[in-house]
Protein backbone atom coordinates (compact mmCIF):
# COMPACT_ATOMS: atom_id res chain seq x y z
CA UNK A 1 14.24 15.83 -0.87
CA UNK A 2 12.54 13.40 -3.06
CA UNK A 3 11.07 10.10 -2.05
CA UNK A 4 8.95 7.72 -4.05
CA UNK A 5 6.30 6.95 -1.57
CA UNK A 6 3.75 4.80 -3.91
CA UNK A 7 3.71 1.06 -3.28
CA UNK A 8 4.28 -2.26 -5.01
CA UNK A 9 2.03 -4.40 -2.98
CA UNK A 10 1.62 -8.39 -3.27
CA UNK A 11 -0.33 -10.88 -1.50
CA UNK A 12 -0.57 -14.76 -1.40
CA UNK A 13 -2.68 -16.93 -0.55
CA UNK A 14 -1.39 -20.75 0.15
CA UNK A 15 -2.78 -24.00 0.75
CA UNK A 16 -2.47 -24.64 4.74
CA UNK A 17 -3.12 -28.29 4.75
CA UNK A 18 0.51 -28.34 3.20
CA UNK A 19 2.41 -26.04 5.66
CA UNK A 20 1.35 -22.77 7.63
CA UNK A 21 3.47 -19.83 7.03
CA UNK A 22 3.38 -18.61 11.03
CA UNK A 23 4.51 -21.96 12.33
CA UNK A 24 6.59 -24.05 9.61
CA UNK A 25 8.89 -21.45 7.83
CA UNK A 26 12.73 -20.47 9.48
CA UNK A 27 13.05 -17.16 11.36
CA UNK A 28 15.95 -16.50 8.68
CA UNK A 29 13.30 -17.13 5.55
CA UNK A 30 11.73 -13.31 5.81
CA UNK A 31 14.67 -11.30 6.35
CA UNK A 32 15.84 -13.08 3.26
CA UNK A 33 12.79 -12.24 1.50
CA UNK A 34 12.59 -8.76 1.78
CA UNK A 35 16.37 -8.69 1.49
CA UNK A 36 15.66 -9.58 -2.46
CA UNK A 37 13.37 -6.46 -3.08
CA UNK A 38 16.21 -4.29 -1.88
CA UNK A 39 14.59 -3.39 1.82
CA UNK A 40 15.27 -4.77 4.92
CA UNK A 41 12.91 -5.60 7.97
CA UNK A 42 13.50 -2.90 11.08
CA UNK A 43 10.86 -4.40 13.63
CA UNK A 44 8.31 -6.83 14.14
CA UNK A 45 4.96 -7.63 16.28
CA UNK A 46 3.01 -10.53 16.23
CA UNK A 47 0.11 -12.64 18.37
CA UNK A 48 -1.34 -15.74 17.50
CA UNK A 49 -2.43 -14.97 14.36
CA UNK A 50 -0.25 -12.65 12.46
CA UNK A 51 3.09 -11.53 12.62
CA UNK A 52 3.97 -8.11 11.03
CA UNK A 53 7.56 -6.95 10.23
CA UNK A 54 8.31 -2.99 9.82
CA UNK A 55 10.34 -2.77 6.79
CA UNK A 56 12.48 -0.40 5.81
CA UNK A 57 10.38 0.46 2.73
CA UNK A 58 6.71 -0.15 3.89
CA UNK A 59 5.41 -3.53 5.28
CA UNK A 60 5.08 -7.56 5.70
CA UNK A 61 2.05 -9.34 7.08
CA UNK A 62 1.73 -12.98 7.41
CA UNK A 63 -0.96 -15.31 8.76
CA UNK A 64 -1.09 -19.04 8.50
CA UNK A 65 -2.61 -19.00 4.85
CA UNK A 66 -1.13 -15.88 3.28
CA UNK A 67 1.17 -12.98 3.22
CA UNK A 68 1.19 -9.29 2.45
CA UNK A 69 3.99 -7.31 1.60
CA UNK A 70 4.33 -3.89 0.60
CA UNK A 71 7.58 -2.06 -0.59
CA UNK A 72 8.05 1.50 -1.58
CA UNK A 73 10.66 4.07 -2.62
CA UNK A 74 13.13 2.09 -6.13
CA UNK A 75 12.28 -1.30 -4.02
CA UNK A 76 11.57 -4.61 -6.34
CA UNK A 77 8.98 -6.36 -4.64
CA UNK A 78 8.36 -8.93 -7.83
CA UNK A 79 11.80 -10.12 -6.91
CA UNK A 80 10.78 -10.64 -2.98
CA UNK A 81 7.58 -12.30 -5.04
CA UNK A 82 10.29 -14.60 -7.28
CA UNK A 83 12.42 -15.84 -4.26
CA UNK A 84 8.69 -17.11 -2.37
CA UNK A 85 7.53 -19.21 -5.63
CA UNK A 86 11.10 -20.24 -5.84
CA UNK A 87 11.33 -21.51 -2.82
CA UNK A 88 8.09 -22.74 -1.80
CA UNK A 89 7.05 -23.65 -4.69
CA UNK A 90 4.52 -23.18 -7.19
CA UNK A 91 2.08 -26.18 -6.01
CA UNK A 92 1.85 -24.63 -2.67
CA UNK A 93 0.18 -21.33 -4.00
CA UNK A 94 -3.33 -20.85 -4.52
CA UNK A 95 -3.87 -17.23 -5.55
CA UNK A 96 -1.40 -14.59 -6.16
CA UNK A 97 -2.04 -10.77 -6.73
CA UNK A 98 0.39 -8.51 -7.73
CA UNK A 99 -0.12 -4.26 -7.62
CA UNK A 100 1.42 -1.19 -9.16
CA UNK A 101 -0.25 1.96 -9.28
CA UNK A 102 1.05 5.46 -10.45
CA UNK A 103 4.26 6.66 -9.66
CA UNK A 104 5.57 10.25 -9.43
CA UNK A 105 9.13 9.78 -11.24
CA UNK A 106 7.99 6.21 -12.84
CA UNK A 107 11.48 6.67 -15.12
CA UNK A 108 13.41 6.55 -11.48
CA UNK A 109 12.02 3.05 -10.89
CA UNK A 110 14.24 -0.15 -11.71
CA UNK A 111 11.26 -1.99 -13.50
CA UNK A 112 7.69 -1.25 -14.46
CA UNK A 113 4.47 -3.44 -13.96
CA UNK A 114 5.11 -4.97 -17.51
CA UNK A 115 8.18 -6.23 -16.80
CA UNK A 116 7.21 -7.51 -13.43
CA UNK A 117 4.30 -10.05 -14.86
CA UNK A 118 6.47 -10.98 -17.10
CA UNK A 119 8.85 -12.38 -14.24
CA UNK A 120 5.95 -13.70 -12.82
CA UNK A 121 3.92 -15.18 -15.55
CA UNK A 122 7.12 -17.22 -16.64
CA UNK A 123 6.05 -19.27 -13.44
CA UNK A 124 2.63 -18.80 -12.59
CA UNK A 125 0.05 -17.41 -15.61
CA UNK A 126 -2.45 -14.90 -14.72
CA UNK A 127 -4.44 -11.62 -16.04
CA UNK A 128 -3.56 -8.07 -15.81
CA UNK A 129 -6.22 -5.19 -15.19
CA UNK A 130 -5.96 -1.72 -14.99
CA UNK A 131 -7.75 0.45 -12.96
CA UNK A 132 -8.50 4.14 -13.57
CA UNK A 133 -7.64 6.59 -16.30
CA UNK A 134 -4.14 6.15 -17.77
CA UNK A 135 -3.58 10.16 -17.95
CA UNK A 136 -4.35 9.75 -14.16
CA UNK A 137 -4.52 7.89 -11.29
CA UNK A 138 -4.42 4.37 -11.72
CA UNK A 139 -4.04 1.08 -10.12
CA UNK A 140 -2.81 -1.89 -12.09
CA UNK A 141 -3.88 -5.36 -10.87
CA UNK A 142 -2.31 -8.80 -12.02
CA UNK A 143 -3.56 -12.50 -10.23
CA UNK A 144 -3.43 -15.48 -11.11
CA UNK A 145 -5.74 -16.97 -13.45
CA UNK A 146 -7.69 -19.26 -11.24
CA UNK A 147 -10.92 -19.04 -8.94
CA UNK A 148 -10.28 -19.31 -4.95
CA UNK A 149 -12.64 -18.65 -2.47
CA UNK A 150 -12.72 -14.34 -2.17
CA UNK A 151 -13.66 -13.93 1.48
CA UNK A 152 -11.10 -11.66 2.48
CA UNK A 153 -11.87 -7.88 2.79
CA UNK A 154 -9.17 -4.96 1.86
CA UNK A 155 -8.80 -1.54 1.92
CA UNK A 156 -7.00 1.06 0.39
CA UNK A 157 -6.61 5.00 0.87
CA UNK A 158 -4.01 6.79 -0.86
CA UNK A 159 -3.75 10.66 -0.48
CA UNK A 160 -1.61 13.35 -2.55
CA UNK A 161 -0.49 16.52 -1.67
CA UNK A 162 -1.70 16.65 1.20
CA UNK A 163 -2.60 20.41 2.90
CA UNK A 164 0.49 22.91 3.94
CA UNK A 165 -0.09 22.97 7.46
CA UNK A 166 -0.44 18.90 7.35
CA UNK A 167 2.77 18.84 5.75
CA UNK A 168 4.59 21.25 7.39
CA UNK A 169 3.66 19.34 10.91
CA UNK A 170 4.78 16.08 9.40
CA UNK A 171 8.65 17.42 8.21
CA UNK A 172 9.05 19.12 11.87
CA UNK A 173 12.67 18.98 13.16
CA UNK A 174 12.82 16.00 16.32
CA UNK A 175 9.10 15.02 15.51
CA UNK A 176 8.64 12.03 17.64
CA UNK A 177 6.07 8.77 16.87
CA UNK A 178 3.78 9.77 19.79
CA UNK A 179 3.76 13.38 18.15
CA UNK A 180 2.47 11.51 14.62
CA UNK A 181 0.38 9.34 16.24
CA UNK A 182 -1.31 12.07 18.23
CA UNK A 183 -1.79 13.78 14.96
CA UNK A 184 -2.89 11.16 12.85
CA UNK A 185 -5.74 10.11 15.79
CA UNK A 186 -4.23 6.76 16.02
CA UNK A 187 -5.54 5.96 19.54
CA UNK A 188 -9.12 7.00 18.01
CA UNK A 189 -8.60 5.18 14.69
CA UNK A 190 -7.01 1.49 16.41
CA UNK A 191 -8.13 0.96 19.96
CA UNK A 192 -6.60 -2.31 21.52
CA UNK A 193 -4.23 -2.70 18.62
CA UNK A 194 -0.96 -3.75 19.29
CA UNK A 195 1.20 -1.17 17.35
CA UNK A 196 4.92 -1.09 15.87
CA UNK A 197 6.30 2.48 14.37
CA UNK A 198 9.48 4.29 12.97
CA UNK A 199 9.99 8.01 12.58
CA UNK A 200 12.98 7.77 9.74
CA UNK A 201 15.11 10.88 9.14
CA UNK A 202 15.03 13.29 7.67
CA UNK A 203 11.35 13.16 6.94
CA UNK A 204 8.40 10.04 6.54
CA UNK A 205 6.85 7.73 8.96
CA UNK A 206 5.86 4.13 8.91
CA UNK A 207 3.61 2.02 11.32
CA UNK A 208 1.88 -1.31 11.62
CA UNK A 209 -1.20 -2.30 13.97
CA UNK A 210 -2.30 -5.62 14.15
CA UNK A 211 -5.12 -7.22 16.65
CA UNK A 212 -5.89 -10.89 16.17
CA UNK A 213 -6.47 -10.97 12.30
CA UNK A 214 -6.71 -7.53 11.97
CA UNK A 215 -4.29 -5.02 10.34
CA UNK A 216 -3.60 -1.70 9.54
CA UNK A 217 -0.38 -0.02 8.07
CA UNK A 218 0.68 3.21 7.16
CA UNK A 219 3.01 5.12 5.31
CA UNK A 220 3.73 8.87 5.21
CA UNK A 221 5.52 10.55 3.20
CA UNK A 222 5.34 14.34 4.04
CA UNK A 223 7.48 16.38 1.37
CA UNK A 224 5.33 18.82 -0.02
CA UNK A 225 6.60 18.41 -3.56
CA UNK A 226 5.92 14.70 -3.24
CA UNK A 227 3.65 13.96 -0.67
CA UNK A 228 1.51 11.07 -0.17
CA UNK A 229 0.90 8.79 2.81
CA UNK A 230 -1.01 5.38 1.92
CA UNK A 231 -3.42 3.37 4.46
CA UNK A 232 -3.72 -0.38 3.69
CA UNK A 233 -6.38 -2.34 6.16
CA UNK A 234 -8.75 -5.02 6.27
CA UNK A 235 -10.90 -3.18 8.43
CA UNK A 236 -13.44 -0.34 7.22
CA UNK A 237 -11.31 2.53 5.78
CA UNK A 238 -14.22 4.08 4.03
CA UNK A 239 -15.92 4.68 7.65
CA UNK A 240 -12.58 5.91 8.85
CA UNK A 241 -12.34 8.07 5.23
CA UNK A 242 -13.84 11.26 7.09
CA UNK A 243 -11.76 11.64 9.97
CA UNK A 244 -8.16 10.99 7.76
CA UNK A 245 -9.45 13.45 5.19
CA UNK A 246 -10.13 15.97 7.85
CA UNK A 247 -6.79 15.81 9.22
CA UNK A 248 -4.66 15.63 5.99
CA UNK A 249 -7.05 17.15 3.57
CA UNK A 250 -5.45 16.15 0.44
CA UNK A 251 -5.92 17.64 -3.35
CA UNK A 252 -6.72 13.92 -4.61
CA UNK A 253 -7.36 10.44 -3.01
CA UNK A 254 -7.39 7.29 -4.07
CA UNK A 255 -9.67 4.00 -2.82
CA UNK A 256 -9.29 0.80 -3.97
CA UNK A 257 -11.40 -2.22 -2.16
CA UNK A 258 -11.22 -5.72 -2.50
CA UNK A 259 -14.87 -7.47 -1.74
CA UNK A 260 -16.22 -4.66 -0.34
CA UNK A 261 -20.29 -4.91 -1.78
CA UNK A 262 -21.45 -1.79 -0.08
CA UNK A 263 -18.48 0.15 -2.39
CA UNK A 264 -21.10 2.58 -3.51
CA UNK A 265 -22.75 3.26 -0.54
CA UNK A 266 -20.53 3.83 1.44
CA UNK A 267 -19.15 6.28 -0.88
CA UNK A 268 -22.03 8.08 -0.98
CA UNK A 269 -22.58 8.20 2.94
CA UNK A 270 -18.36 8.84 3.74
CA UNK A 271 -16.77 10.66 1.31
CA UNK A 272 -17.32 14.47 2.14
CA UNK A 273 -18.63 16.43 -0.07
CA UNK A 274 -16.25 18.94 -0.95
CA UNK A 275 -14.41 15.90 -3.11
CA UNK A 276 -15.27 15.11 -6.74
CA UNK A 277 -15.35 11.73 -8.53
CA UNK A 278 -13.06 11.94 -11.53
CA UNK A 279 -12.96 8.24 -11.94
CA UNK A 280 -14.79 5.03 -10.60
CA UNK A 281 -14.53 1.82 -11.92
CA UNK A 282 -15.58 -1.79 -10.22
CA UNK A 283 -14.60 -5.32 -11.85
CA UNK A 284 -15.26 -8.81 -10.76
CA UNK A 285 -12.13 -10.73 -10.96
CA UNK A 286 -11.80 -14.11 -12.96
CA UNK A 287 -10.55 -15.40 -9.84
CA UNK A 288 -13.43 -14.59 -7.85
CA UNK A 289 -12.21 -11.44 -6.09
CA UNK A 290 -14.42 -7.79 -6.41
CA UNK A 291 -12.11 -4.97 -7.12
CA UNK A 292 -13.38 -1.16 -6.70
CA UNK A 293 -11.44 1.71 -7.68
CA UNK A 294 -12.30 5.44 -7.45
CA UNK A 295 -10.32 8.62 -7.65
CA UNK A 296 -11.59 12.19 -5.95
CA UNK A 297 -9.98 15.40 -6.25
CA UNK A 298 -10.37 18.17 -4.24
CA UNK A 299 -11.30 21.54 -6.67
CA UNK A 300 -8.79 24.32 -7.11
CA UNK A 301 -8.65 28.11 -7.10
CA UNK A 302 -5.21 28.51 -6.72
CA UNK A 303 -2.27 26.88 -9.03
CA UNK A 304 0.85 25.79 -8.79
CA UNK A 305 3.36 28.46 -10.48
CA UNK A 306 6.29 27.30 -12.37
CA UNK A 307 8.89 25.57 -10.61
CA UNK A 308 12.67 25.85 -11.68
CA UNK A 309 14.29 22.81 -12.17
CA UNK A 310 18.11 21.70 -11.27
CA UNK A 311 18.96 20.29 -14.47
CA UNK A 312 22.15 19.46 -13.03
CA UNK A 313 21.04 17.23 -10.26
CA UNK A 314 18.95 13.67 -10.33
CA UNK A 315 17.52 12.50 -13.48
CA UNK A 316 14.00 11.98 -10.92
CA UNK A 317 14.15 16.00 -10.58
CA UNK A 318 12.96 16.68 -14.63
């Protein structure tokens, strides 16, 4: 079974003295919102200073001043991203960032980043990076083309093929959350968070933490000919980076950082040392933001042999 677990990811940042997105937008307005990328929201948590829907592809976080949204799988997220500017408005947006990275079956998707800047640039203009090697993993990066004050702190950690035995306990028959959770060390990893999870069927797992401002998502997708499971925080995923890599030991990881200063240091003191570098990048933003991007790989002695392919089934498959 094939699933595309990478994830369009968008945030925005608004001016609160005009409205606050916890306390002066309808209960109706997000369902709506994540209605337009194709997904729909499953759960939610919140406290006083976040609220965070489960969707059913990936995530939503919003605090006073901004939101977060991730979607996955042959979602559109730039039309989620469309419906907010059209119906907030344009003058209530301060800063906008928009992300695609590489996709397994990119020719399954229903758009590609170029088209989605172009849908966004016809309302708000901006500047498009990309990140990483084009033959390889990559991370492409659009925001607006305007300074704002870059104080907020973001992680990523994206793993592929991730070991057999890692897999194989993730696409158990009647695996439960608290079985995933246990696995994944989640009462180690988020203690005091307030937590919201889904076990979907037949296979992947989604879950959302949040503690005051704090957040943490993640998204598993366990197939082993398409695996990947994605961690998206603002707090320190490079200090957690040992104790996921341990558990899911994957053939290549991703980590991309926004304002994190200590980037290389923390590299050097966190990322174990059976992993090699194949790419590392770092750019400051026009619009103030610092954006680090490095891909390891895990060295090989064994290959994959060739894999017969169904020509008669999905397009995805060849």
């Amino acid at each position: 079974m094939f699933f595309e677990g990478s994830e369009k990811k968008a945030e925005i940042t608004i001016d609160a003295t005009q409205l606050s997105l916890l306390t002066d937008i309808s209960d109706d307005f997000w369902p709506t919102l994540v209605n337009h990328s194709n997904a729909k929201i499953l759960s939610s948590i919140s406290n006083d200073q976040c609220k965070a829907f489960l969707l059913s592809e990936s995530s939503l976080f919003v605090w006073h001043n901004r939101l977060l949204i991730l979607t996955c799988g042959e979602t559109q997220l730039v039309k989620a991203v469309e419906y907010f500017i059209q119906t907030l408005g344009q003058n209530v947006i301060k800063q906008l960032t928009y992300q695609r990275k590489n996709e397994y079956f990119a020719n399954a998707q229903p758009s590609c980043f170029g088209s989605d800047i172009k849908l966004i640039n016809q309302y708000l203009s901006g500047k498009a990076y990309r990140f990483g090697e084009m033959d390889s993993h990559h991370n492409y990066v659009f925001h607006l083309d305007n300074r704002h004050e870059a104080t907020e702190v973001s992680y990523e950690l994206l793993a592929y093929q991730i070991s057999t035995s890692a897999s194989a306990h993730l696409t158990q028959a009647n695996l439960s959350a608290s079985d995933i959770r246990d696995f994944l060390c989640i009462s180690q990893i988020l203690p005091d968070f307030t937590l919201d999870d889904f076990v979907f069927s037949p296979y992947g797992y989604s879950l959302n933490a949040i503690k005051n401002k704090q957040y943490l998502t993640i998204h598993v997708t366990p197939q082993a000919e398409s695996s990947y499971i994605s961690f998206a925080s603002n707090i320190d995923l490079m200090t957690l980076a040992p104790t996921l890599l341990e558990i899911l030991t994957p053939k290549s990881f991703d980590l991309m950082t926004f304002n994190e200063h200590e980037f290389e240091d923390k590299l050097k003191h966190h990322i174990p040392a059976q992993y090699v570098c194949k790419s590392k990048v770092e750019q400051q933003l026009n619009n103030g933001d610092l954006v680090s991007f490095t891909n390891f790989i895990l060295p090989q002695s064994t290959y994959v042999a060739p894999v017969e392919l169904n020509i008669a089934g999905d397009n995805h498959a060849l």
